[in-house]
PDB file of N, CA and C in Angstrom:
ATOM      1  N   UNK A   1     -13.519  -1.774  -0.743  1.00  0.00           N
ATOM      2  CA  UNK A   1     -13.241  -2.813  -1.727  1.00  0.00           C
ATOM      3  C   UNK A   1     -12.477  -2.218  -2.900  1.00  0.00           C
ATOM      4  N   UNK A   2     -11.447  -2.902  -2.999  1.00  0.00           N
ATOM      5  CA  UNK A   2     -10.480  -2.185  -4.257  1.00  0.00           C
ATOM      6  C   UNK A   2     -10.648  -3.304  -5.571  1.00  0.00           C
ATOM      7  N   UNK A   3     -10.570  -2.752  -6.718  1.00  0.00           N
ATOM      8  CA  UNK A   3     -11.028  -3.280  -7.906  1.00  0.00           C
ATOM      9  C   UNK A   3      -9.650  -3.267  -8.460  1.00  0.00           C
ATOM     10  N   UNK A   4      -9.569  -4.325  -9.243  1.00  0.00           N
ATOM     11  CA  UNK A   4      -7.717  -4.124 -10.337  1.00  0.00           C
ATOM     12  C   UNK A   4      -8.389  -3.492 -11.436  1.00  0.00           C
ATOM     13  N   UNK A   5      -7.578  -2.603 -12.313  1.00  0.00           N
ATOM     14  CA  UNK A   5      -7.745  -1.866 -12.978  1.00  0.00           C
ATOM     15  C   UNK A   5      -6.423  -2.184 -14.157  1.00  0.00           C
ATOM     16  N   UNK A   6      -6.809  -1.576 -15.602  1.00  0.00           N
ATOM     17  CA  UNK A   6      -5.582  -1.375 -16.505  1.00  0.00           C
ATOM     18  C   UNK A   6      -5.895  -0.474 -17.158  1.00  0.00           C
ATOM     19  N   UNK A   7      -5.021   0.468 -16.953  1.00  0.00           N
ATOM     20  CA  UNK A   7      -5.194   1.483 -17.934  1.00  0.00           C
ATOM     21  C   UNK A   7      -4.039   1.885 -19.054  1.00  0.00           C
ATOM     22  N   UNK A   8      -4.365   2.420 -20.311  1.00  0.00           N
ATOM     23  CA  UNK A   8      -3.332   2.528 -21.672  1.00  0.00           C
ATOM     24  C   UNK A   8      -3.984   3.947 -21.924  1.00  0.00           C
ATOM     25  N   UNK A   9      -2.651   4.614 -21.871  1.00  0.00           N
ATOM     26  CA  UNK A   9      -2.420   5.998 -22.593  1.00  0.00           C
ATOM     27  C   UNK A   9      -1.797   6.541 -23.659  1.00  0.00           C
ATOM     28  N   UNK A  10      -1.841   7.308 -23.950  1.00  0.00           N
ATOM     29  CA  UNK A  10      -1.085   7.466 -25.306  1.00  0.00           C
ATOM     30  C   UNK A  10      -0.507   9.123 -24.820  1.00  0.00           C
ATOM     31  N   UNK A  11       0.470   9.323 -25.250  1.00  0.00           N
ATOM     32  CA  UNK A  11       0.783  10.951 -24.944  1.00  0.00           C
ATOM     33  C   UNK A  11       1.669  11.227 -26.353  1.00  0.00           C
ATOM     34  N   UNK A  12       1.496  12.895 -26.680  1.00  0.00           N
ATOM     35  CA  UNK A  12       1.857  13.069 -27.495  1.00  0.00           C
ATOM     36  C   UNK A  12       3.334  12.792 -27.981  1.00  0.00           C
ATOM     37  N   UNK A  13       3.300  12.417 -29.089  1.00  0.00           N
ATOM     38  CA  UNK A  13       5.291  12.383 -29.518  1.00  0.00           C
ATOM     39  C   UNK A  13       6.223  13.237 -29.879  1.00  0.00           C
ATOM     40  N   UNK A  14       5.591  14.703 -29.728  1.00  0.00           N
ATOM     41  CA  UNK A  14       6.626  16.001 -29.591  1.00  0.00           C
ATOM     42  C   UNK A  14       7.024  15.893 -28.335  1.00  0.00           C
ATOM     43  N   UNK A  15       7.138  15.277 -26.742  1.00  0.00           N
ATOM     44  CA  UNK A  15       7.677  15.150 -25.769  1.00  0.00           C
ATOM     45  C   UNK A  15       9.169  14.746 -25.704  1.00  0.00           C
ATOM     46  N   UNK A  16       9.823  15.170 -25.100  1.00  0.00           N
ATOM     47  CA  UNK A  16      10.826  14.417 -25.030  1.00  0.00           C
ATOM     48  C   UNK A  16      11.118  13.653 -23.595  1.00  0.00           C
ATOM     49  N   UNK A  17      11.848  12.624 -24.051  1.00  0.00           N
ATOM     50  CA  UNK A  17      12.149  11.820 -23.114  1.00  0.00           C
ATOM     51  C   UNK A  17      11.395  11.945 -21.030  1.00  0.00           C
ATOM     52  N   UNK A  18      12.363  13.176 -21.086  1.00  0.00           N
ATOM     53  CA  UNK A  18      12.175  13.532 -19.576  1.00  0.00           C
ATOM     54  C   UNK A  18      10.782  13.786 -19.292  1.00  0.00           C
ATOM     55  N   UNK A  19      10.057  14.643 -20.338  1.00  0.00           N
ATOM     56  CA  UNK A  19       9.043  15.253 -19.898  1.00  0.00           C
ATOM     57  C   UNK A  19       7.925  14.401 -19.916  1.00  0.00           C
ATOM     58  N   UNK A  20       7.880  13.093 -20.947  1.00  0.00           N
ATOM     59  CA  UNK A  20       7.093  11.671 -21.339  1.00  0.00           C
ATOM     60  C   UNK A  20       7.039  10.713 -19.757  1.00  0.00           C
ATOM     61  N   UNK A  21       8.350  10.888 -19.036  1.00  0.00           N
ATOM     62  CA  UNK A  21       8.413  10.521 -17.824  1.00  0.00           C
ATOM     63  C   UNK A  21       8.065  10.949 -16.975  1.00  0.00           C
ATOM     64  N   UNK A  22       7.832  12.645 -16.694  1.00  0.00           N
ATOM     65  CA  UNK A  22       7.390  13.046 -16.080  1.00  0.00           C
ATOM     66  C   UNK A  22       6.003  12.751 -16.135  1.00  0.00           C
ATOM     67  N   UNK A  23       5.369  12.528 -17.367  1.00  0.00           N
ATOM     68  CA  UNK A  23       3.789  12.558 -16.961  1.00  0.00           C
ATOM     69  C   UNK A  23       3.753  11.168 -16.684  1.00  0.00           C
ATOM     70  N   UNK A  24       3.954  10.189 -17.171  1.00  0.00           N
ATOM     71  CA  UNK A  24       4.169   8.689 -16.680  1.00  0.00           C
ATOM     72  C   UNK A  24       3.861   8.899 -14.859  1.00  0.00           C
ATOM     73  N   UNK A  25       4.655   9.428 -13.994  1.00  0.00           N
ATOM     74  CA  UNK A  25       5.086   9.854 -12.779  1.00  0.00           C
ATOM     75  C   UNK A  25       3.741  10.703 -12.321  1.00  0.00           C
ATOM     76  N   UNK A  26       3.164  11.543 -13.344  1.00  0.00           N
ATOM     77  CA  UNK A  26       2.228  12.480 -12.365  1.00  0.00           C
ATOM     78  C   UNK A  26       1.152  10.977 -12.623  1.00  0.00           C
ATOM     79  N   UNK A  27       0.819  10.412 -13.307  1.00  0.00           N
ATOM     80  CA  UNK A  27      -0.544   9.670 -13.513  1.00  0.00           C
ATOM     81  C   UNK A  27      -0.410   9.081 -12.078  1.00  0.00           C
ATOM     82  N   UNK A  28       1.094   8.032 -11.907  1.00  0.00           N
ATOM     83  CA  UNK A  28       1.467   6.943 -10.581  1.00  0.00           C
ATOM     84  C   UNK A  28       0.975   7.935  -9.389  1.00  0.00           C
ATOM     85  N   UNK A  29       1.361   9.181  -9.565  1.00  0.00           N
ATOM     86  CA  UNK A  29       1.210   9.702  -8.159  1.00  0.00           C
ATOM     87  C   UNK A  29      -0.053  10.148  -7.726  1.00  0.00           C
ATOM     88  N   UNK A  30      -1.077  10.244  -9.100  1.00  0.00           N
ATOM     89  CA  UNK A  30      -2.744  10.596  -8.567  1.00  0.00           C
ATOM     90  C   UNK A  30      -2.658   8.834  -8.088  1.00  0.00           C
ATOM     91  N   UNK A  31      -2.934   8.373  -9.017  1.00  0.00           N
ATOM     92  CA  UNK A  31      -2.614   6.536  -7.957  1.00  0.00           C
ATOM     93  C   UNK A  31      -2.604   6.759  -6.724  1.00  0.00           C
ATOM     94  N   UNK A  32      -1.486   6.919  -6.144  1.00  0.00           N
ATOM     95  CA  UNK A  32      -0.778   6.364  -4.970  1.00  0.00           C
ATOM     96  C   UNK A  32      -1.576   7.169  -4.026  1.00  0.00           C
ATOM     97  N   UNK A  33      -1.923   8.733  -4.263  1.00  0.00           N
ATOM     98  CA  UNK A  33      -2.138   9.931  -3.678  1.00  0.00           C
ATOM     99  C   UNK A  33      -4.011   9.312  -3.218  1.00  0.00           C
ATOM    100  N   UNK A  34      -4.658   8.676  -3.847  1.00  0.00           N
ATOM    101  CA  UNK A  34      -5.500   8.660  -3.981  1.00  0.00           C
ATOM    102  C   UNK A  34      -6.126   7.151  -3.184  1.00  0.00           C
ATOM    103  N   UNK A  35      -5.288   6.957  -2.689  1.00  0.00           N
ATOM    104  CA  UNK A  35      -5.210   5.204  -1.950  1.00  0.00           C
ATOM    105  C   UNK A  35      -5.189   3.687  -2.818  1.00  0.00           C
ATOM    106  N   UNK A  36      -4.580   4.457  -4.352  1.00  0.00           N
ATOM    107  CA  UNK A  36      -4.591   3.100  -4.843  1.00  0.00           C
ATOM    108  C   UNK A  36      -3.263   2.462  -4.711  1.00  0.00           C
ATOM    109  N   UNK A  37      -3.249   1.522  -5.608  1.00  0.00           N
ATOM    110  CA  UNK A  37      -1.668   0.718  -5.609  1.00  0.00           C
ATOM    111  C   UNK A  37      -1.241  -0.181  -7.090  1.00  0.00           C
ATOM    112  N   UNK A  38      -0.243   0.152  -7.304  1.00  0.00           N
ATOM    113  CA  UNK A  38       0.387   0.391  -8.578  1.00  0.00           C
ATOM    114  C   UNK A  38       0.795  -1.554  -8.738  1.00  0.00           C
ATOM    115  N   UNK A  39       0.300  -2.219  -9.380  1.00  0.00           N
ATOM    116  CA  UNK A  39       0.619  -3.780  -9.443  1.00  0.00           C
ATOM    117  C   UNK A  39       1.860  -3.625 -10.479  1.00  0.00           C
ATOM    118  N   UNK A  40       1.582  -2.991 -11.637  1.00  0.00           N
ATOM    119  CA  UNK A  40       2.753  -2.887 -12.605  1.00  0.00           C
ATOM    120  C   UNK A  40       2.603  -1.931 -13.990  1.00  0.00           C
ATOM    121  N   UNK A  41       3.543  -1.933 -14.719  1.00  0.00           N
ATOM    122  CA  UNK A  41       3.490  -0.644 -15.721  1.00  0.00           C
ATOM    123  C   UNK A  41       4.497  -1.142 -16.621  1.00  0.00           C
ATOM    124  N   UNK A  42       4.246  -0.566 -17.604  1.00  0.00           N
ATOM    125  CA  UNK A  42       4.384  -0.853 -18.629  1.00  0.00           C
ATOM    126  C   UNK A  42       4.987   0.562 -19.403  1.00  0.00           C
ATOM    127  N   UNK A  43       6.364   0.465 -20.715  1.00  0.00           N
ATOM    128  CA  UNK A  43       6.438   1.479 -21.385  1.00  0.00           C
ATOM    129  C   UNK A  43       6.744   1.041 -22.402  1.00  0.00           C
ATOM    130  N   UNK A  44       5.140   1.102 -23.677  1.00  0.00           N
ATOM    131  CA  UNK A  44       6.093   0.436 -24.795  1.00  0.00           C
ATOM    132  C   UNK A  44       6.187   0.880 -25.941  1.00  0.00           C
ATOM    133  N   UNK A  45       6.970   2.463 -25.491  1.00  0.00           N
ATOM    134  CA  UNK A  45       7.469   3.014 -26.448  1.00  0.00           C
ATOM    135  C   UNK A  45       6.939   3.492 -27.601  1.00  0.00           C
ATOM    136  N   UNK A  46       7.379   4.530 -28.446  1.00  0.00           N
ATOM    137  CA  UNK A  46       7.076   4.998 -29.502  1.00  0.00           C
ATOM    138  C   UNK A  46       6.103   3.991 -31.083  1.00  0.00           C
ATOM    139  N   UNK A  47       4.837   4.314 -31.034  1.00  0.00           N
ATOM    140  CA  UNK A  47       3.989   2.986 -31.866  1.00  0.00           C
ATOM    141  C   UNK A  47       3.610   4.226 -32.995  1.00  0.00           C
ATOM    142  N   UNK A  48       3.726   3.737 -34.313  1.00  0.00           N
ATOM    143  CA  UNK A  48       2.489   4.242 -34.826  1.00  0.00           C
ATOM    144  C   UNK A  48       1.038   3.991 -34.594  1.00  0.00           C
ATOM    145  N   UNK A  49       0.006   5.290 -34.772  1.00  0.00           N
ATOM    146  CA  UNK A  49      -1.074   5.242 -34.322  1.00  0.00           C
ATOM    147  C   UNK A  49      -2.128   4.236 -35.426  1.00  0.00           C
ATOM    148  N   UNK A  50      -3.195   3.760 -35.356  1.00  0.00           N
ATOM    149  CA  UNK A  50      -4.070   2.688 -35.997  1.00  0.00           C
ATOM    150  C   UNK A  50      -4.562   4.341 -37.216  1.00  0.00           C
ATOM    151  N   UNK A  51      -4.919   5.194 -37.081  1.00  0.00           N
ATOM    152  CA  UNK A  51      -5.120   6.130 -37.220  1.00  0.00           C
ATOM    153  C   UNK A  51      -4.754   7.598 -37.066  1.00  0.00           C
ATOM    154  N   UNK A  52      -4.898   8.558 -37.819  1.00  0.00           N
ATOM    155  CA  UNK A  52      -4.187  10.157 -36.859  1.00  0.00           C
ATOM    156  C   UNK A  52      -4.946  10.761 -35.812  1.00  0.00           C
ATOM    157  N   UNK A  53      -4.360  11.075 -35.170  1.00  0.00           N
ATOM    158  CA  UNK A  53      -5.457  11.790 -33.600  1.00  0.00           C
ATOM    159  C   UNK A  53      -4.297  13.267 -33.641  1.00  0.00           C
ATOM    160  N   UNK A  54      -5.831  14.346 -33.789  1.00  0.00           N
ATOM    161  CA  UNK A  54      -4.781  15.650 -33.749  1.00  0.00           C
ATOM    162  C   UNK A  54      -3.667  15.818 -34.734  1.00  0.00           C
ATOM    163  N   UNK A  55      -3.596  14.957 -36.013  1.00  0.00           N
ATOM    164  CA  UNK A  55      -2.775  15.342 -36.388  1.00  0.00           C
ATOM    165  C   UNK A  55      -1.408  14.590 -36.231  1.00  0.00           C
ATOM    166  N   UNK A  56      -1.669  14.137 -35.351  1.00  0.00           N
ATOM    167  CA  UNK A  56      -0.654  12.608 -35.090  1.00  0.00           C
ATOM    168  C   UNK A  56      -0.407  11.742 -35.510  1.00  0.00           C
ATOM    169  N   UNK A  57       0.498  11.093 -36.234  1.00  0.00           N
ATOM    170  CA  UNK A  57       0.590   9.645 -36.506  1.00  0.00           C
ATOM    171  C   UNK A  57       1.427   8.408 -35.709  1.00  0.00           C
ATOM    172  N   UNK A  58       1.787   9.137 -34.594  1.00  0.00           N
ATOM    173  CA  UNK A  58       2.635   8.031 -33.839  1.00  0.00           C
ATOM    174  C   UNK A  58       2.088   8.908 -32.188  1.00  0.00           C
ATOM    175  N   UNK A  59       2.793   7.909 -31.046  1.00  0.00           N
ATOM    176  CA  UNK A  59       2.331   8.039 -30.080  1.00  0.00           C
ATOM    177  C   UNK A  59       3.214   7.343 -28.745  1.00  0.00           C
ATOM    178  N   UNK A  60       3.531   8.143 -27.790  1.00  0.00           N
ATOM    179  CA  UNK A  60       3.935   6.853 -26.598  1.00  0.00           C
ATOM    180  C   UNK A  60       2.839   6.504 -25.629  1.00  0.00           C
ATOM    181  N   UNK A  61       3.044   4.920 -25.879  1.00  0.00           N
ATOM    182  CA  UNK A  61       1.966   3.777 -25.066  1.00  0.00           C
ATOM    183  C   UNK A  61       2.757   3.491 -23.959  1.00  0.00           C
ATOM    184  N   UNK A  62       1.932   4.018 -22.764  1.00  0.00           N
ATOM    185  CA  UNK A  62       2.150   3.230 -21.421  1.00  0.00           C
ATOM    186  C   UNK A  62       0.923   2.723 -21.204  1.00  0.00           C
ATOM    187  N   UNK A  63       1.553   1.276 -20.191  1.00  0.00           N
ATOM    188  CA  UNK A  63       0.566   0.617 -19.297  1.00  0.00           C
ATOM    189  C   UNK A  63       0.382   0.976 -18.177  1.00  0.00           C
ATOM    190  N   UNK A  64      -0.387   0.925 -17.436  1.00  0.00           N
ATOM    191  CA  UNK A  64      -0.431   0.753 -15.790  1.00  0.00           C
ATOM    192  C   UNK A  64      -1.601  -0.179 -15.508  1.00  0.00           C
ATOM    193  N   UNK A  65      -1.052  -0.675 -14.526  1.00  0.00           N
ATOM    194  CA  UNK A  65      -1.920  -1.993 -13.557  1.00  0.00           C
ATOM    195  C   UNK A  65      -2.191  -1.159 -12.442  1.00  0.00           C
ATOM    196  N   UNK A  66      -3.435  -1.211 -11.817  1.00  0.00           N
ATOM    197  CA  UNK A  66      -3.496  -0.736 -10.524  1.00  0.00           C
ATOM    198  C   UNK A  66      -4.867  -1.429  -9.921  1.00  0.00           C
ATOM    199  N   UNK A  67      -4.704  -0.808  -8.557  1.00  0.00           N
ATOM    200  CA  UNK A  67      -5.601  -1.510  -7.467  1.00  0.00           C
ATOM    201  C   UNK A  67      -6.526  -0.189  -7.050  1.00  0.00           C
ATOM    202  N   UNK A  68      -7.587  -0.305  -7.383  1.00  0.00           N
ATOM    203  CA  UNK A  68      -8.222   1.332  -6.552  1.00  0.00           C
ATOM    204  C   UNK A  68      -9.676   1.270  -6.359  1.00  0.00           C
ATOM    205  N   UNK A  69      -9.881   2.088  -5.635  1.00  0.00           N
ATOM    206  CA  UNK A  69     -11.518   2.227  -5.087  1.00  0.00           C
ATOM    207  C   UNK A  69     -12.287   2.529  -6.850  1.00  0.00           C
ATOM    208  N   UNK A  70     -13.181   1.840  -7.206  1.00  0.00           N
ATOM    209  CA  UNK A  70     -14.058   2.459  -8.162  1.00  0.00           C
ATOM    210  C   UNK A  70     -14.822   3.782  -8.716  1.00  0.00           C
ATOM    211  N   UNK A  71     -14.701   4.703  -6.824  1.00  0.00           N
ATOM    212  CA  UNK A  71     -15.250   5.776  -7.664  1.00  0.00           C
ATOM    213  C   UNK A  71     -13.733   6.581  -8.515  1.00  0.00           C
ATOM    214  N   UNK A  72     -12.501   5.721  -7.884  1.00  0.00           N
ATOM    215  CA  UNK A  72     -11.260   7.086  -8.547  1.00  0.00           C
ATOM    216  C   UNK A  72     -11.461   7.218 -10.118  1.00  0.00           C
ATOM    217  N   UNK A  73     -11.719   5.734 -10.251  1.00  0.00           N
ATOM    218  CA  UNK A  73     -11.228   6.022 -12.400  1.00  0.00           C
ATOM    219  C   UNK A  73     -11.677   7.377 -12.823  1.00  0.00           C
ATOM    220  N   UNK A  74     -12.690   7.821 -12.351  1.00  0.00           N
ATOM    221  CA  UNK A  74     -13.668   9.075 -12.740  1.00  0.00           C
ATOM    222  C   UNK A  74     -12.310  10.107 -12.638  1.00  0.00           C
ATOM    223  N   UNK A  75     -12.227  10.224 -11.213  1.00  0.00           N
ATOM    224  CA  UNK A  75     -10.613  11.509 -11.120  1.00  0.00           C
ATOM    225  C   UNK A  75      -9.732  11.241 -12.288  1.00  0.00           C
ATOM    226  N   UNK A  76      -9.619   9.929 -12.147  1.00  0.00           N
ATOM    227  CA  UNK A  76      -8.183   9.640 -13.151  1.00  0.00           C
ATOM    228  C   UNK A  76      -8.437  10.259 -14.097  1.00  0.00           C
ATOM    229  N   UNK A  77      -9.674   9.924 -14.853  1.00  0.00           N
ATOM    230  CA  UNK A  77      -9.999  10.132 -16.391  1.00  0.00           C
ATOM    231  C   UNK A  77      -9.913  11.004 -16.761  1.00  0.00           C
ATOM    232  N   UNK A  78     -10.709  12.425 -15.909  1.00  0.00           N
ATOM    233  CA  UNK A  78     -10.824  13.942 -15.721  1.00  0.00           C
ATOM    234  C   UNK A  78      -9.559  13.955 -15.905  1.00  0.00           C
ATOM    235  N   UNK A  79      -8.758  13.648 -15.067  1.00  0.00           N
ATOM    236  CA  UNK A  79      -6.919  14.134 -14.760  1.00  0.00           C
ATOM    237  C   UNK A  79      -5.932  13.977 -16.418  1.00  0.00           C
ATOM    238  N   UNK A  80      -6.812  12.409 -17.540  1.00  0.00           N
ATOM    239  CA  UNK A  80      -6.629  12.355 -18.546  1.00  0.00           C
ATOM    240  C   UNK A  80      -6.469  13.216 -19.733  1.00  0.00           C
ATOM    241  N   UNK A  81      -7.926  13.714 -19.356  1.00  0.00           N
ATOM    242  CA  UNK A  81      -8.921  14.517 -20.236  1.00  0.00           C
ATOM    243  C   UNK A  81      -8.181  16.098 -20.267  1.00  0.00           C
ATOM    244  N   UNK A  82      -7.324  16.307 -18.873  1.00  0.00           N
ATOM    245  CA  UNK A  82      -7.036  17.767 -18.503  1.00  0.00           C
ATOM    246  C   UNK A  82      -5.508  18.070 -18.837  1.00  0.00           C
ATOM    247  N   UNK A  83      -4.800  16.553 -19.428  1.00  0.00           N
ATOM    248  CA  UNK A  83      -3.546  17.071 -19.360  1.00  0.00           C
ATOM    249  C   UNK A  83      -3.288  16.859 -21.001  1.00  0.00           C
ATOM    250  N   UNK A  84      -2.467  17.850 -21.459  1.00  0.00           N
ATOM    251  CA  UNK A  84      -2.708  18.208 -23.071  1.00  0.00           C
ATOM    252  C   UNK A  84      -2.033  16.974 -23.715  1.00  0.00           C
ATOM    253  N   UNK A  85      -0.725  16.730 -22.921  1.00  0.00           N
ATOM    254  CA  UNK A  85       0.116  15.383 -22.988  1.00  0.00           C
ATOM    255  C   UNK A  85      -0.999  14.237 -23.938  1.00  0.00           C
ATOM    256  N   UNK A  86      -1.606  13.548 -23.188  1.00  0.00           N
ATOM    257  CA  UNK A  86      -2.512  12.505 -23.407  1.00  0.00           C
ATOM    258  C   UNK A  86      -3.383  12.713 -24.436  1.00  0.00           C
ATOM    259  N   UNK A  87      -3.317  12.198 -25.401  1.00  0.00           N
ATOM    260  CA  UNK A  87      -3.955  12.146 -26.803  1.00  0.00           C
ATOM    261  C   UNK A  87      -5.064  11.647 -26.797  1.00  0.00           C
ATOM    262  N   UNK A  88      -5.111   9.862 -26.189  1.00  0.00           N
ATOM    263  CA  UNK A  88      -5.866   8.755 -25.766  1.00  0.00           C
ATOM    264  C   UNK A  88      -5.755   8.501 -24.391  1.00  0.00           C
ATOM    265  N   UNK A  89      -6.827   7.300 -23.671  1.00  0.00           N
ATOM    266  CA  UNK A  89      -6.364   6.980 -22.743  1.00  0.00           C
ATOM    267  C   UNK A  89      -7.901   6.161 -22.851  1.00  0.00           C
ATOM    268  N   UNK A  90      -7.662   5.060 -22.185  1.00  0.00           N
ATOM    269  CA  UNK A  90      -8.773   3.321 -22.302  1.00  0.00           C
ATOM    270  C   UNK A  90      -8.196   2.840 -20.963  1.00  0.00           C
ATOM    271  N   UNK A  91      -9.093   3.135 -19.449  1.00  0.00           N
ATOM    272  CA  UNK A  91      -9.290   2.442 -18.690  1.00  0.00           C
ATOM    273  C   UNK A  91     -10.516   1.858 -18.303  1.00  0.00           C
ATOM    274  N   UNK A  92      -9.765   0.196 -18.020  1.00  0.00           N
ATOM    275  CA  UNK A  92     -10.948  -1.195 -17.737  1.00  0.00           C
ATOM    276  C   UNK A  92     -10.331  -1.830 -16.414  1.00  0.00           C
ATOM    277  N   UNK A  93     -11.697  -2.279 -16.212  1.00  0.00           N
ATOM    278  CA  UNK A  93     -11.789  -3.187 -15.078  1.00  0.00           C
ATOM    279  C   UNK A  93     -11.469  -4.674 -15.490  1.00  0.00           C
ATOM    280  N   UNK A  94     -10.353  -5.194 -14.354  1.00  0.00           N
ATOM    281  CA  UNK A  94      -9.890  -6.771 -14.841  1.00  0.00           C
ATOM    282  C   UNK A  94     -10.884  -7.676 -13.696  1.00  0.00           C
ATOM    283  N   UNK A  95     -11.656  -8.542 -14.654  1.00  0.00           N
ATOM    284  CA  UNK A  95     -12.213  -9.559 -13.763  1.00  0.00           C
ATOM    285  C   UNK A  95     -11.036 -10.470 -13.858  1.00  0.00           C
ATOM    286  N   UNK A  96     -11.691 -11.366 -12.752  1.00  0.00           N
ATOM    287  CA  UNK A  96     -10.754 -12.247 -11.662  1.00  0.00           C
ATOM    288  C   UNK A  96      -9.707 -13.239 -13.518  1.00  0.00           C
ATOM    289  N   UNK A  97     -10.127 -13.829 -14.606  1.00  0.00           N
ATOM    290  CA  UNK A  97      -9.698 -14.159 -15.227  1.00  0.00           C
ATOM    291  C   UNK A  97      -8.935 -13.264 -15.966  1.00  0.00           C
ATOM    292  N   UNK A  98      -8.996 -11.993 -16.334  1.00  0.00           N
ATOM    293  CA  UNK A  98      -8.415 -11.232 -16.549  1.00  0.00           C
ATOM    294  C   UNK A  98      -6.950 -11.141 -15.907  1.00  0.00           C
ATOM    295  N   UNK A  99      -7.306 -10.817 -14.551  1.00  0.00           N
ATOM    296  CA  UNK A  99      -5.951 -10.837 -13.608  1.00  0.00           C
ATOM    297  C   UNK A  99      -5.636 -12.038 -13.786  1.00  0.00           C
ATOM    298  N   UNK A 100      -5.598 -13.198 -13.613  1.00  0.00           N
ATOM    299  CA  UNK A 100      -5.258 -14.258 -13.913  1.00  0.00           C
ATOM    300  C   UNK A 100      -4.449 -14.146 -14.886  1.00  0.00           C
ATOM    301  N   UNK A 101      -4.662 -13.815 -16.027  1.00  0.00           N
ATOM    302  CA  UNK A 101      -3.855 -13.579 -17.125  1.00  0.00           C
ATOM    303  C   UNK A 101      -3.025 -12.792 -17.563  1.00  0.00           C
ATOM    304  N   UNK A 102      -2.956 -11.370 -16.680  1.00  0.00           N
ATOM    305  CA  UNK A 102      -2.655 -10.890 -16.527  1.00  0.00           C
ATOM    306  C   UNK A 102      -0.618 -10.844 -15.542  1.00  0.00           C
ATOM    307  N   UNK A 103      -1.350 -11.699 -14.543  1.00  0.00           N
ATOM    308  CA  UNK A 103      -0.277 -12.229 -13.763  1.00  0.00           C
ATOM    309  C   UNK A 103       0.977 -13.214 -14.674  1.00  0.00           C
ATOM    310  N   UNK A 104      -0.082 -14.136 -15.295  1.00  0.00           N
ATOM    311  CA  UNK A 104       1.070 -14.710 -16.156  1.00  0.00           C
ATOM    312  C   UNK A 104       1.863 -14.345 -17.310  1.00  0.00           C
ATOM    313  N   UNK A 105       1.265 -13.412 -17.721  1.00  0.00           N
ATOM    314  CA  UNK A 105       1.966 -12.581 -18.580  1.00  0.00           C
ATOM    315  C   UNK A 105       3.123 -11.845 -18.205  1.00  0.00           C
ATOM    316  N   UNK A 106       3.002 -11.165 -16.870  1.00  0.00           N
ATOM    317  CA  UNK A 106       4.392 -10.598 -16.241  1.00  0.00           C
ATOM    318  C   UNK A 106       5.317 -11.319 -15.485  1.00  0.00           C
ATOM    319  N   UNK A 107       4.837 -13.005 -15.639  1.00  0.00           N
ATOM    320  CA  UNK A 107       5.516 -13.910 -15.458  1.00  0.00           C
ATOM    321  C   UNK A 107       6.738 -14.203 -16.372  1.00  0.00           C
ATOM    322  N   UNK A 108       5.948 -14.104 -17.736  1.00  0.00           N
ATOM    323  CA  UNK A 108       6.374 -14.754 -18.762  1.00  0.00           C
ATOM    324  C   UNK A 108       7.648 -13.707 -19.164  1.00  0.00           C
ATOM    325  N   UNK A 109       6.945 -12.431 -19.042  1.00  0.00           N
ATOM    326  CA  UNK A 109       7.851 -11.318 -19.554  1.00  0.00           C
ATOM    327  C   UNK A 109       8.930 -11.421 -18.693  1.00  0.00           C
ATOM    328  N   UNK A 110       8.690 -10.982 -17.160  1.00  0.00           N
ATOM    329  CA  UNK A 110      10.049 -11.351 -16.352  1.00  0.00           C
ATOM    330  C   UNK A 110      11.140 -12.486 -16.779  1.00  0.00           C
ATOM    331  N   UNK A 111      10.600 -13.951 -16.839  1.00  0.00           N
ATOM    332  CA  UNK A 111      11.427 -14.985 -17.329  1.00  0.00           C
ATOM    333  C   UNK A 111      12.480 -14.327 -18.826  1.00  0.00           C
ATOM    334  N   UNK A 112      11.577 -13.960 -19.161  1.00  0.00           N
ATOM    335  CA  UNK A 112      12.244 -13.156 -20.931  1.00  0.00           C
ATOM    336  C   UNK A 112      13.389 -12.731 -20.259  1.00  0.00           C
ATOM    337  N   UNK A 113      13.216 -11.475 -19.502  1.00  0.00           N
ATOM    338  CA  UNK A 113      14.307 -10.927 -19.006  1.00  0.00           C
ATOM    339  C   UNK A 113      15.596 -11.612 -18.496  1.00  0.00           C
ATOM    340  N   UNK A 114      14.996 -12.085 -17.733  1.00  0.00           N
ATOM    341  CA  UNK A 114      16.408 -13.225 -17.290  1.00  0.00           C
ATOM    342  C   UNK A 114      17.068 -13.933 -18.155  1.00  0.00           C
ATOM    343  N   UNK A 115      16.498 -14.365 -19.057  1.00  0.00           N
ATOM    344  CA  UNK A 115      17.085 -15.749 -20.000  1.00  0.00           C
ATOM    345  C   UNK A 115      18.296 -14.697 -20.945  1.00  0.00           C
ATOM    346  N   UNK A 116      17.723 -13.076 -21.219  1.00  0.00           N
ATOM    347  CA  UNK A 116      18.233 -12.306 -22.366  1.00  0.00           C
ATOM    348  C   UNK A 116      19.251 -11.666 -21.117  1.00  0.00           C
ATOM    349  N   UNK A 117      19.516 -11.750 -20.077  1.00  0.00           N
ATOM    350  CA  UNK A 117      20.544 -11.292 -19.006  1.00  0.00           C
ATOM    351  C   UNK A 117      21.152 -12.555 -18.879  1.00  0.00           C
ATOM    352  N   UNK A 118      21.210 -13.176 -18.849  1.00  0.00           N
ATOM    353  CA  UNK A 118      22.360 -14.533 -19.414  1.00  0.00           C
ATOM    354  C   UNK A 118      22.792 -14.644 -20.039  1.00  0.00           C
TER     355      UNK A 118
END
């Protein structure tokens, strides 16, 4: 039984570009590696933080949507916890209204896209 999942990270903002992608890429691939499945993701860019962490005042926020067995989050988190990158990181379980809302939201956003490509 696979559970939807969302998880938000934060990685540090001395990264640059490539290397911010690269970890983006290692998180997808414990995912994939691990029998889950990637619904959608999110990159939204450079935020200031609510607070400083480490010394930080800003941060890059990605999303990820995923599909995975319940015991993985545990790996994931560890995998969080182990890479220096990641400042933060808040993964939850989406009940069925959740996804629901979820769905329409990347509805809504897609439509965005199109209307601003016209």
């Amino acid at each position: 039984m696979l559970n939807q999942y969302e998880t938000v990270f934060i990685l540090t903002p001395v990264l640059s570009d490539a290397q911010m992608k690269e970890a983006v890429e290692k998180f997808k691939t414990i995912v994939l590696e691990n029998g889950g499945e990637i619904l959608h993701e999110e990159n939204w860019g450079l935020k200031k933080l609510a607070y400083p962490i480490q010394k930080k005042t800003t941060g890059f926020y990605n999303l990820l949507e995923f599909k995975a067995d319940p015991s993985f989050v545990k790996k994931l988190e560890v995998n969080y916890r182990r890479d220096e990158r990641v400042i933060r990181f808040l993964t939850f379980k989406l009940d069925k209204y959740a996804a629901q809302y979820s769905e329409k939201r990347k509805n809504v956003n897609a439509n965005k896209k199109e209307v601003k490509e016209n």
